[in-house]
C-alpha atoms as a PDB file:
ATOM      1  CA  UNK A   1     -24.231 -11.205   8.465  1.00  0.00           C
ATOM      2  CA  UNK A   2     -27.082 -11.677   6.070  1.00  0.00           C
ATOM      3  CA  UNK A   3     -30.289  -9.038   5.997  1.00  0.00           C
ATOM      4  CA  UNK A   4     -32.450 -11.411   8.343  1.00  0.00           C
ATOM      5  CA  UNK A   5     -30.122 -11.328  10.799  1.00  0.00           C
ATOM      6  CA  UNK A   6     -29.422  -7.791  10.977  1.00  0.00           C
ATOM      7  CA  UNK A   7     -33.353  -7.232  11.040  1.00  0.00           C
ATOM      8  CA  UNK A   8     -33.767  -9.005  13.916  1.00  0.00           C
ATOM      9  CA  UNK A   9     -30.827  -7.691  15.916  1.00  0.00           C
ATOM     10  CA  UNK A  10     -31.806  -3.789  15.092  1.00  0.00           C
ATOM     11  CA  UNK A  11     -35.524  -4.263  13.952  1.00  0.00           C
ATOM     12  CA  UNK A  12     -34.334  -2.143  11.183  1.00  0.00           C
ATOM     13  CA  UNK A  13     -35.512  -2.921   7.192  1.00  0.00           C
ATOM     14  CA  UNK A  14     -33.466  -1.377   5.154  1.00  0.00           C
ATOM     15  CA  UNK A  15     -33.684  -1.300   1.306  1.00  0.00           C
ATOM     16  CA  UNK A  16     -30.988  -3.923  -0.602  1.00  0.00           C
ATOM     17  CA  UNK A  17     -28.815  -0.960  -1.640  1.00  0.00           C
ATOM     18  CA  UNK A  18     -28.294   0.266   1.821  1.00  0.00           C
ATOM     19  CA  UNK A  19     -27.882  -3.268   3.485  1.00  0.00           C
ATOM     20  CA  UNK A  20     -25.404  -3.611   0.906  1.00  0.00           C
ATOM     21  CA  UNK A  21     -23.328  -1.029   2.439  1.00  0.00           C
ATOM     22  CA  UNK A  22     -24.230  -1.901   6.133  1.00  0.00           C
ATOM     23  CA  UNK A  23     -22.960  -5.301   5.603  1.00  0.00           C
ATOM     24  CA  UNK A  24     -19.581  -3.288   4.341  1.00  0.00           C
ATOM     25  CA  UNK A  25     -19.712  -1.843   7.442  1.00  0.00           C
ATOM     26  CA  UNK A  26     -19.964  -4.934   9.122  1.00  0.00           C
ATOM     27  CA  UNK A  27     -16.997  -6.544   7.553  1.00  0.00           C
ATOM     28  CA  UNK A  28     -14.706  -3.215   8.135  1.00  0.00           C
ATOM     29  CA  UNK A  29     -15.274  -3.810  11.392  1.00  0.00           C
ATOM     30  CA  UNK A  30     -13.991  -6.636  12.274  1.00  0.00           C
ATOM     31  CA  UNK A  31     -13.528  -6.675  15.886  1.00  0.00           C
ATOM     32  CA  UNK A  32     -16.761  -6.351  16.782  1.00  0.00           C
ATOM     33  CA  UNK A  33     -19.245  -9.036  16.675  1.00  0.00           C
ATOM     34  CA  UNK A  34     -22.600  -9.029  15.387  1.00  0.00           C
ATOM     35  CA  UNK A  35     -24.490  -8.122  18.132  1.00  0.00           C
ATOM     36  CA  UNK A  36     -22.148  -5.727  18.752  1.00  0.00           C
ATOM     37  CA  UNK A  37     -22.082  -4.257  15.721  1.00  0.00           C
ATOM     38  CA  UNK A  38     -25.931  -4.328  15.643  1.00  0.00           C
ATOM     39  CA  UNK A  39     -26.027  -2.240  19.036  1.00  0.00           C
ATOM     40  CA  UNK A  40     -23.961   0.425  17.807  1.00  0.00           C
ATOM     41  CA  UNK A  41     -25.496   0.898  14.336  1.00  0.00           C
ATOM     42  CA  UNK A  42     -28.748   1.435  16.044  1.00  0.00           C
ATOM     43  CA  UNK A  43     -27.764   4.355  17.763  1.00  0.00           C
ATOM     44  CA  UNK A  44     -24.874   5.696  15.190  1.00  0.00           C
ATOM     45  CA  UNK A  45     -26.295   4.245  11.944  1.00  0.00           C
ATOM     46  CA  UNK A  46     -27.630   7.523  10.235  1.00  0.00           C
ATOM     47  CA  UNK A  47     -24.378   9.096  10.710  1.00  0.00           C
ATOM     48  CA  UNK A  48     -23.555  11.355   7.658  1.00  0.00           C
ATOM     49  CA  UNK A  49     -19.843  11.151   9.336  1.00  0.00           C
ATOM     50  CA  UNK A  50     -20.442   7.406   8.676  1.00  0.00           C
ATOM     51  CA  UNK A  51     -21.644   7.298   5.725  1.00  0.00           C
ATOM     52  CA  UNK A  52     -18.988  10.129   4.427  1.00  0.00           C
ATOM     53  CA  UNK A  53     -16.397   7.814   5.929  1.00  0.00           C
ATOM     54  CA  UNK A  54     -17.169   4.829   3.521  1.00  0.00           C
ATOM     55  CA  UNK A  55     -17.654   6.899   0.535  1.00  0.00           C
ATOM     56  CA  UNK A  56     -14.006   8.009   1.112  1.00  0.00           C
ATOM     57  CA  UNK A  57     -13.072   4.229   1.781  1.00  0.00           C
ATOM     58  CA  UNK A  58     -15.467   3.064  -1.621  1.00  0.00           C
ATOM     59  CA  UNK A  59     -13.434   5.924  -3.392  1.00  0.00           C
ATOM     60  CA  UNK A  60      -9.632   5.221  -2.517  1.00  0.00           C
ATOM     61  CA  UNK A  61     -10.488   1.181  -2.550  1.00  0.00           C
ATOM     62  CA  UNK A  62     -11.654   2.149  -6.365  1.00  0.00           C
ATOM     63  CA  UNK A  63      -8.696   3.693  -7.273  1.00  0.00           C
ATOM     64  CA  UNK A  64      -6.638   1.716  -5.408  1.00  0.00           C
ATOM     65  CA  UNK A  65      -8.272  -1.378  -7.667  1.00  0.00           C
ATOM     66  CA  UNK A  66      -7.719   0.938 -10.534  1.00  0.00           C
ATOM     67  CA  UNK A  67      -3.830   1.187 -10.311  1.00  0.00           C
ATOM     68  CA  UNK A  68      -3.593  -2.448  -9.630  1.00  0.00           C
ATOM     69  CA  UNK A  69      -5.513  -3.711 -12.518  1.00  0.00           C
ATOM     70  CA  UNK A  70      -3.071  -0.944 -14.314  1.00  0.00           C
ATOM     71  CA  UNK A  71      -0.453  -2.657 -12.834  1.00  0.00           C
ATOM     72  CA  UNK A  72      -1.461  -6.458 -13.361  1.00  0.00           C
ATOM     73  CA  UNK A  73      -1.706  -5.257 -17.051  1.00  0.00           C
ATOM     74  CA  UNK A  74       1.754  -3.847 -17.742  1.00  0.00           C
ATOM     75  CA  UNK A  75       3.516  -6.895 -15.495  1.00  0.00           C
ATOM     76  CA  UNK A  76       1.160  -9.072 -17.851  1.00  0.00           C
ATOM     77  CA  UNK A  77       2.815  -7.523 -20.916  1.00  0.00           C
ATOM     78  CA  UNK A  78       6.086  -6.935 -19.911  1.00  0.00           C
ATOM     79  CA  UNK A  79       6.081 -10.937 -19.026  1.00  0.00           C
ATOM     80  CA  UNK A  80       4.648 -11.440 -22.414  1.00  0.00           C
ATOM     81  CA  UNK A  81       7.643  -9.265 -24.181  1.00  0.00           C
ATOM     82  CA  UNK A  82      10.244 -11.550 -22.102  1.00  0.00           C
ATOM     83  CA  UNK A  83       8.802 -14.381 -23.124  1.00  0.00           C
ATOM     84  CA  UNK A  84       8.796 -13.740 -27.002  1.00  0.00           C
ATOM     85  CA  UNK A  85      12.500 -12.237 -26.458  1.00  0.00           C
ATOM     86  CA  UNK A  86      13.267 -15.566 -24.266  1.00  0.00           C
ATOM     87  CA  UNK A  87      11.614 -17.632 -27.407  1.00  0.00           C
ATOM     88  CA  UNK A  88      13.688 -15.639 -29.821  1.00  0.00           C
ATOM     89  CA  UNK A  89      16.948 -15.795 -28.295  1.00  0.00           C
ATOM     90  CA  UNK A  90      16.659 -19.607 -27.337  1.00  0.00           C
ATOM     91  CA  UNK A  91      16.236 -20.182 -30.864  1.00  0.00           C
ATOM     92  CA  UNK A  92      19.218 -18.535 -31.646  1.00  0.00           C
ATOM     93  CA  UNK A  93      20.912 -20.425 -29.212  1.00  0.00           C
ATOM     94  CA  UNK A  94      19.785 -23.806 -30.577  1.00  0.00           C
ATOM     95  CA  UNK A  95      20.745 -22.508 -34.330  1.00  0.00           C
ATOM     96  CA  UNK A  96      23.900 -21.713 -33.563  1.00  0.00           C
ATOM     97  CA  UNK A  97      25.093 -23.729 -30.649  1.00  0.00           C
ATOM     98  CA  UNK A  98      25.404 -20.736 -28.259  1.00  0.00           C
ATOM     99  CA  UNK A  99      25.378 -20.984 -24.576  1.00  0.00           C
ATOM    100  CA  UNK A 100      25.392 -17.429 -23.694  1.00  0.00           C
ATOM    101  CA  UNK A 101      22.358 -16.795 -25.994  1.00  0.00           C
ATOM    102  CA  UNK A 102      20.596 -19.517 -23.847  1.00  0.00           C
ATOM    103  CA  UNK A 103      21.964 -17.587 -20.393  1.00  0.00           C
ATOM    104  CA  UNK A 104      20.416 -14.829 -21.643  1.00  0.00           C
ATOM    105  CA  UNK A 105      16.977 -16.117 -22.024  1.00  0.00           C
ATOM    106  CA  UNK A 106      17.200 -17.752 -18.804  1.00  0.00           C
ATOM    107  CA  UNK A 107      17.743 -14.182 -16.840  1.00  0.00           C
ATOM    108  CA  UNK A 108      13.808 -13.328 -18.433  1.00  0.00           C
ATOM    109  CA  UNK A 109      12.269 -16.326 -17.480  1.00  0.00           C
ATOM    110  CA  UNK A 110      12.205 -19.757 -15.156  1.00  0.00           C
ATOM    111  CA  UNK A 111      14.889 -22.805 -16.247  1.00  0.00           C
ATOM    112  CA  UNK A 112      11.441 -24.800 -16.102  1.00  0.00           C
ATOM    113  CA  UNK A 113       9.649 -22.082 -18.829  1.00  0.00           C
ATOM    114  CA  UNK A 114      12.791 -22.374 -21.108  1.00  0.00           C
ATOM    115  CA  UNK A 115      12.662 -26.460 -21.430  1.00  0.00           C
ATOM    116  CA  UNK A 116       8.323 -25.585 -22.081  1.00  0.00           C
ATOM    117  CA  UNK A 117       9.815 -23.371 -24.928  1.00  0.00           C
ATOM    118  CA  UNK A 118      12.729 -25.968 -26.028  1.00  0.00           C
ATOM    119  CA  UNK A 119       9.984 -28.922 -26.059  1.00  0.00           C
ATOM    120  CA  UNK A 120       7.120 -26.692 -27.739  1.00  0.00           C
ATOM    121  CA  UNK A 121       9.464 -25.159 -30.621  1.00  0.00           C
ATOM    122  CA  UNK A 122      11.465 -28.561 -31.042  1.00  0.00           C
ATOM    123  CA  UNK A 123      14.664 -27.335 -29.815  1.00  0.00           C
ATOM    124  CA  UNK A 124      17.485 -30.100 -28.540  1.00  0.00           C
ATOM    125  CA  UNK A 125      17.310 -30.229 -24.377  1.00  0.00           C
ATOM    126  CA  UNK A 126      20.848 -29.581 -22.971  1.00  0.00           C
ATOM    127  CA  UNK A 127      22.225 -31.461 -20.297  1.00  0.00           C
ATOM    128  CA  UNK A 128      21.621 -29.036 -17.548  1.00  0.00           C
ATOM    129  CA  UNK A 129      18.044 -29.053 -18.901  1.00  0.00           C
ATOM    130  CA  UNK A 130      17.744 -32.878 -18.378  1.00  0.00           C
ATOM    131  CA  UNK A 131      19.223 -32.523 -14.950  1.00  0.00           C
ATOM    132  CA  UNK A 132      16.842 -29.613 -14.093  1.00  0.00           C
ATOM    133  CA  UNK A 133      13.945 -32.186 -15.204  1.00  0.00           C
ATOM    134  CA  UNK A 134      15.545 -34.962 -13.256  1.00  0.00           C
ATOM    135  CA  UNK A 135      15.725 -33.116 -10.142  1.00  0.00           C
ATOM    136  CA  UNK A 136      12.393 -31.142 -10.322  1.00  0.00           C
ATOM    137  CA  UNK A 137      10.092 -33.812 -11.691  1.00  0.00           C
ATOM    138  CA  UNK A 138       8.596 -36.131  -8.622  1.00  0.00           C
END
């Protein structure tokens, strides 16, 4: 619902700030329509339980974005680590012929990630890889 329209439904003119957080509103309340909606804020609208309510809901949606940025971080880093490991130990595995070294890398990341890393680094494709691109690429 944009400003206009909740002016004319409630007469009301709030400041940008506050619409911001009336059109919050709005979208938390999803089973009610805009008319509706409208209706009730006129008579409920300057609520301080309202108005408490969404600070608490602004608050734990904060931290809730908090810990999953947090979290987005350390999966981004821990992928990064398996990666470099993977890189390393498929190296190994071209250098000395070993297939466990490659089995290894392939429990940290995707069959399709390893032949990236084989192609980018110049390692020799296995026959399971070409298979893997034979039956994946379409």
């Amino acid at each position: 619902m944009t400003q206009q329209e909740f002016t004319q439904r409630t007469g009301l003119h709030p400041i940008d700030e506050k619409f911001d957080t009336i059109h919050e509103m709005y979208m938390l309340c999803s089973a009610l329509d805009k008319d509706e909606f409208c209706l009730d804020y006129k008579a409920h609208g300057d609520s301080h339980i309202i108005y408490g309510l969404m600070g608490a809901i602004e608050a734990k949606t904060k931290a809730y974005d908090n810990i999953f940025n947090a979290y987005e971080a350390f999966r981004n880093e821990r992928y990064n680590r398996e990666l470099a490991l993977a890189t390393v130990l498929l190296g190994k595995s071209a250098t000395y012929n070993d297939p466990d070294l490659e089995r290894e890398a392939l429990q940290l990341v995707s069959r399709n990630t390893a032949i990236l890393i084989k192609i980018k680094e110049g390692y020799q494709l296995t026959d399971d890889d070409f298979a893997y691109i034979a039956n994946n690429l379409k």
